[in-house]
Protein backbone atom coordinates (compact mmCIF):
# COMPACT_ATOMS: atom_id res chain seq x y z
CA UNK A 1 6.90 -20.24 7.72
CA UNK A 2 10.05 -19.25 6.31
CA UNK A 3 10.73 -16.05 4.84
CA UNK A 4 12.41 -16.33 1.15
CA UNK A 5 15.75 -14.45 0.79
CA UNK A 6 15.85 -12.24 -2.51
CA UNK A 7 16.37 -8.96 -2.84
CA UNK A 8 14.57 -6.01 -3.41
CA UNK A 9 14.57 -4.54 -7.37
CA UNK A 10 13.10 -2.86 -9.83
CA UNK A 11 9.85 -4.45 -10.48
CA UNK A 12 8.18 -3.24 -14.11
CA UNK A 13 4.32 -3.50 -13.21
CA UNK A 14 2.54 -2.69 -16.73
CA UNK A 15 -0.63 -1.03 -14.30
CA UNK A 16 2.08 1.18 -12.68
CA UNK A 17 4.74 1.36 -15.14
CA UNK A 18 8.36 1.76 -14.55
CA UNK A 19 10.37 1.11 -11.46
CA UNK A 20 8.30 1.18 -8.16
CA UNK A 21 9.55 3.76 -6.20
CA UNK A 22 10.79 6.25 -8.54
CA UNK A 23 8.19 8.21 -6.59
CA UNK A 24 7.14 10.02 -10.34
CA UNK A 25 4.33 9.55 -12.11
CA UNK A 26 4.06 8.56 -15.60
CA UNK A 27 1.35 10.75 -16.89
CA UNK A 28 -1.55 13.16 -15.35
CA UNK A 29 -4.81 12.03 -13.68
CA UNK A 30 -7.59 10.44 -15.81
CA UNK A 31 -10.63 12.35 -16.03
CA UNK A 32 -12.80 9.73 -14.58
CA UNK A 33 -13.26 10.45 -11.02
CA UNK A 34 -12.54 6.13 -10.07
CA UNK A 35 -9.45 6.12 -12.29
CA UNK A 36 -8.07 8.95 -10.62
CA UNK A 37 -8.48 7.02 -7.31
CA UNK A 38 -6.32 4.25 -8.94
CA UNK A 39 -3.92 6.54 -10.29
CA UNK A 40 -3.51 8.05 -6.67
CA UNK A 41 -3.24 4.62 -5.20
CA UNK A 42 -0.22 3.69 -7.35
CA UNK A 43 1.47 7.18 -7.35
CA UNK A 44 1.58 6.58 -3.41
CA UNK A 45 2.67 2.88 -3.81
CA UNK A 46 5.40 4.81 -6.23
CA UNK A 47 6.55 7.45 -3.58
CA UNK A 48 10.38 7.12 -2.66
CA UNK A 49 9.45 6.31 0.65
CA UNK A 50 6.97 3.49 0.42
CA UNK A 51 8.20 -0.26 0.23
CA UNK A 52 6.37 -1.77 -2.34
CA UNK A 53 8.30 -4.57 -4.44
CA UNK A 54 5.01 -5.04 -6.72
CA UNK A 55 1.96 -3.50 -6.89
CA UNK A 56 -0.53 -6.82 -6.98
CA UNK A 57 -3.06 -7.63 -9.50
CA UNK A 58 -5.58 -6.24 -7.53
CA UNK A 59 -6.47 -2.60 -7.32
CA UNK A 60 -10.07 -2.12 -7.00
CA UNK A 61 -12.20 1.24 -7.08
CA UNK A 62 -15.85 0.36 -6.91
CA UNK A 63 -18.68 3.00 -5.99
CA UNK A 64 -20.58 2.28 -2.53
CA UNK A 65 -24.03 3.01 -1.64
CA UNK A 66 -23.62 6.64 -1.65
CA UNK A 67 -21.73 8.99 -3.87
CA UNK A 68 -18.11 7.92 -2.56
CA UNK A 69 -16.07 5.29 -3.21
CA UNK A 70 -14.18 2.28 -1.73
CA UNK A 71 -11.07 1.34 -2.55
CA UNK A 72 -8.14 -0.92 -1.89
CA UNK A 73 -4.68 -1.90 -2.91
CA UNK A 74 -2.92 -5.67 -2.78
CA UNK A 75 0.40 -5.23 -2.59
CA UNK A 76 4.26 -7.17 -1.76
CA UNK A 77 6.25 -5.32 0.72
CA UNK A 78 9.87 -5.62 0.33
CA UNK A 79 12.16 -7.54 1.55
CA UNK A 80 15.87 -5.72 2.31
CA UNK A 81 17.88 -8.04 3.39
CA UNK A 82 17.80 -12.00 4.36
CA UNK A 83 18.14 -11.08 8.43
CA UNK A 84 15.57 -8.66 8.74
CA UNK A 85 13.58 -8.53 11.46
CA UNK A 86 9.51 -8.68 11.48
CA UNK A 87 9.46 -5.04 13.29
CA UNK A 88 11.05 -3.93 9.87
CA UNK A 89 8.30 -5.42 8.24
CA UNK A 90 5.75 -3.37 10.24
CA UNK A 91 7.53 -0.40 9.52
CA UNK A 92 7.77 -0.71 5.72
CA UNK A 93 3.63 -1.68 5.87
CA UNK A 94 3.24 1.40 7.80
CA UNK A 95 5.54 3.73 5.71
CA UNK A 96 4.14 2.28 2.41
CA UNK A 97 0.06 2.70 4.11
CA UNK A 98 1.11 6.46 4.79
CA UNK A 99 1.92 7.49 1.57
CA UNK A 100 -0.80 5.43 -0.08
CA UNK A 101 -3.09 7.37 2.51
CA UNK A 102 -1.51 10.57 2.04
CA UNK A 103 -1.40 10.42 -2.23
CA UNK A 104 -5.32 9.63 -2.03
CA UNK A 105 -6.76 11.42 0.95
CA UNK A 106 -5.16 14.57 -0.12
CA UNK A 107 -7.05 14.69 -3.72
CA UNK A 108 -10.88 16.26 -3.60
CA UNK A 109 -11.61 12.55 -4.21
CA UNK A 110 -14.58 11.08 -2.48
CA UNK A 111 -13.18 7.95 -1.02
CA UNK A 112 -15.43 6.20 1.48
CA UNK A 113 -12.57 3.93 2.62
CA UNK A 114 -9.08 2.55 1.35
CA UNK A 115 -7.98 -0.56 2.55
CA UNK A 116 -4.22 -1.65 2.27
CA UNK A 117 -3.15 -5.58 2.24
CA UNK A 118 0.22 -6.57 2.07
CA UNK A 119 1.75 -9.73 2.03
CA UNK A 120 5.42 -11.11 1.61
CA UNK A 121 6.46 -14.05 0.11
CA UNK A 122 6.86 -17.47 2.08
CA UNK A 123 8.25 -20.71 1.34
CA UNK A 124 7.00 -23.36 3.94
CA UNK A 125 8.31 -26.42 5.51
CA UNK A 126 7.69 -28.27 2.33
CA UNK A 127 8.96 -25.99 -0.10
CA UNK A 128 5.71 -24.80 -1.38
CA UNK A 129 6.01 -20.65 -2.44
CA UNK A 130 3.07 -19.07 -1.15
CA UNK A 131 1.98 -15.04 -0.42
CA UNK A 132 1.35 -14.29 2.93
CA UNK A 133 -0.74 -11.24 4.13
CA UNK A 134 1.40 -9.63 7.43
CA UNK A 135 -0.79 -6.12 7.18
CA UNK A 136 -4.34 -4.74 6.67
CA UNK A 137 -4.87 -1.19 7.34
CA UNK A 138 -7.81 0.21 6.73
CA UNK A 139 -8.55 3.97 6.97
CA UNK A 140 -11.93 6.04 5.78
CA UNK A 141 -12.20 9.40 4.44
CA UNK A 142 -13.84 10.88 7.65
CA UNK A 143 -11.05 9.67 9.75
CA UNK A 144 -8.63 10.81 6.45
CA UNK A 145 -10.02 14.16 6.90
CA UNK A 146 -9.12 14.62 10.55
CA UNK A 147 -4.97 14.20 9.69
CA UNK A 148 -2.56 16.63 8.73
CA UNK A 149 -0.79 14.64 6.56
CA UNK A 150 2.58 16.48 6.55
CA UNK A 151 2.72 16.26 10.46
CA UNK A 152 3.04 12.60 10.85
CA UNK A 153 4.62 9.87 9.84
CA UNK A 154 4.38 6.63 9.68
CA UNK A 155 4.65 5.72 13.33
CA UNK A 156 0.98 6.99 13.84
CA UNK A 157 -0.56 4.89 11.19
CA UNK A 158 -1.81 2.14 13.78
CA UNK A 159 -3.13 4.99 16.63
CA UNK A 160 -4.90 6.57 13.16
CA UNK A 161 -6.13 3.68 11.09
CA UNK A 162 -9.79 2.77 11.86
CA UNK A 163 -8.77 -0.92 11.19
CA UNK A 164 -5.05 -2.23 12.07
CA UNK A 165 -3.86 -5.58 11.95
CA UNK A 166 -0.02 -7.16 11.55
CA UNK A 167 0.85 -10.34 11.67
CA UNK A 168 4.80 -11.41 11.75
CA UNK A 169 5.92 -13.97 9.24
């Protein structure tokens, strides 16, 4: 594959609102216990320090078997400059899976699990524009529970996650 060379901006996403990373949020939790999960999904996809161009179509909060929920996020990691290198890549999926973490594991939310999928755009041999998934990180309350949050970074998100997977572009 071969990466596509644009450059990061401001990205108006009408679930999200605004510019992505302005790391505010536009109004105050929902009352409904599996809209605030969404609404702490895209305040952490929002945070300064996450690299999330767009915020995919696809945020989903359903209820599991128990009382808790499972959730998970689509979304397209940025892309900083036309040279940069796939470890970068990594690092922005990990930064921007740390403060998704962080935003919803530190609510009294009952979240089962939260799964994180990004993808980058691609334009192959052919020319055909595609989005390709580079990271899944997967990470359940229990585990959630264990971290304090505000002690690491994103550099321990693959020793933490209970599911970890990259693949370069």
């Amino acid at each position: 594959m071969i990466r596509r060379r644009y450059l990061a901006g401001c990205a108006g996403v009408a679930a999200v609102g605004g510019c992505l990373g302005s790391g505010e949020s536009d109004s105050s939790p929902p009352e409904d216990p599996r809209e605030q999960v969404g609404h702490y999904i895209e305040e952490g996809a929002n945070n300064d320090g996450a690299f999330v161009e767009e915020v995919g179509d696809i945020v989903s909060v359903e209820a599991d078997s128990g009382d808790g929920y499972n959730a998970s996020l689509e979304c397209e990691l940025e892309y900083r400059s036309s040279d940069q290198p796939d470890s970068a890549y990594e690092e922005n999926a990990n930064w921007t899976a740390y403060y998704v973490f962080k935003s919803v594991f530190e609510q009294d939310l009952d979240v089962e699990q939260l799964l994180i999928t990004a993808y980058v755009p691609t334009v192959d041999q052919q020319g055909s524009e595609e989005d390709t998934v580079i990271s899944e990180i997967m990470m359940t309350g229990e585990t959630a529970a264990e971290i304090t949050w505000d002690n690491i970074g994103a550099e321990e998100i693959p020793a933490n996650a209970d599911q970890y997977s990259f693949d370069p572009v």
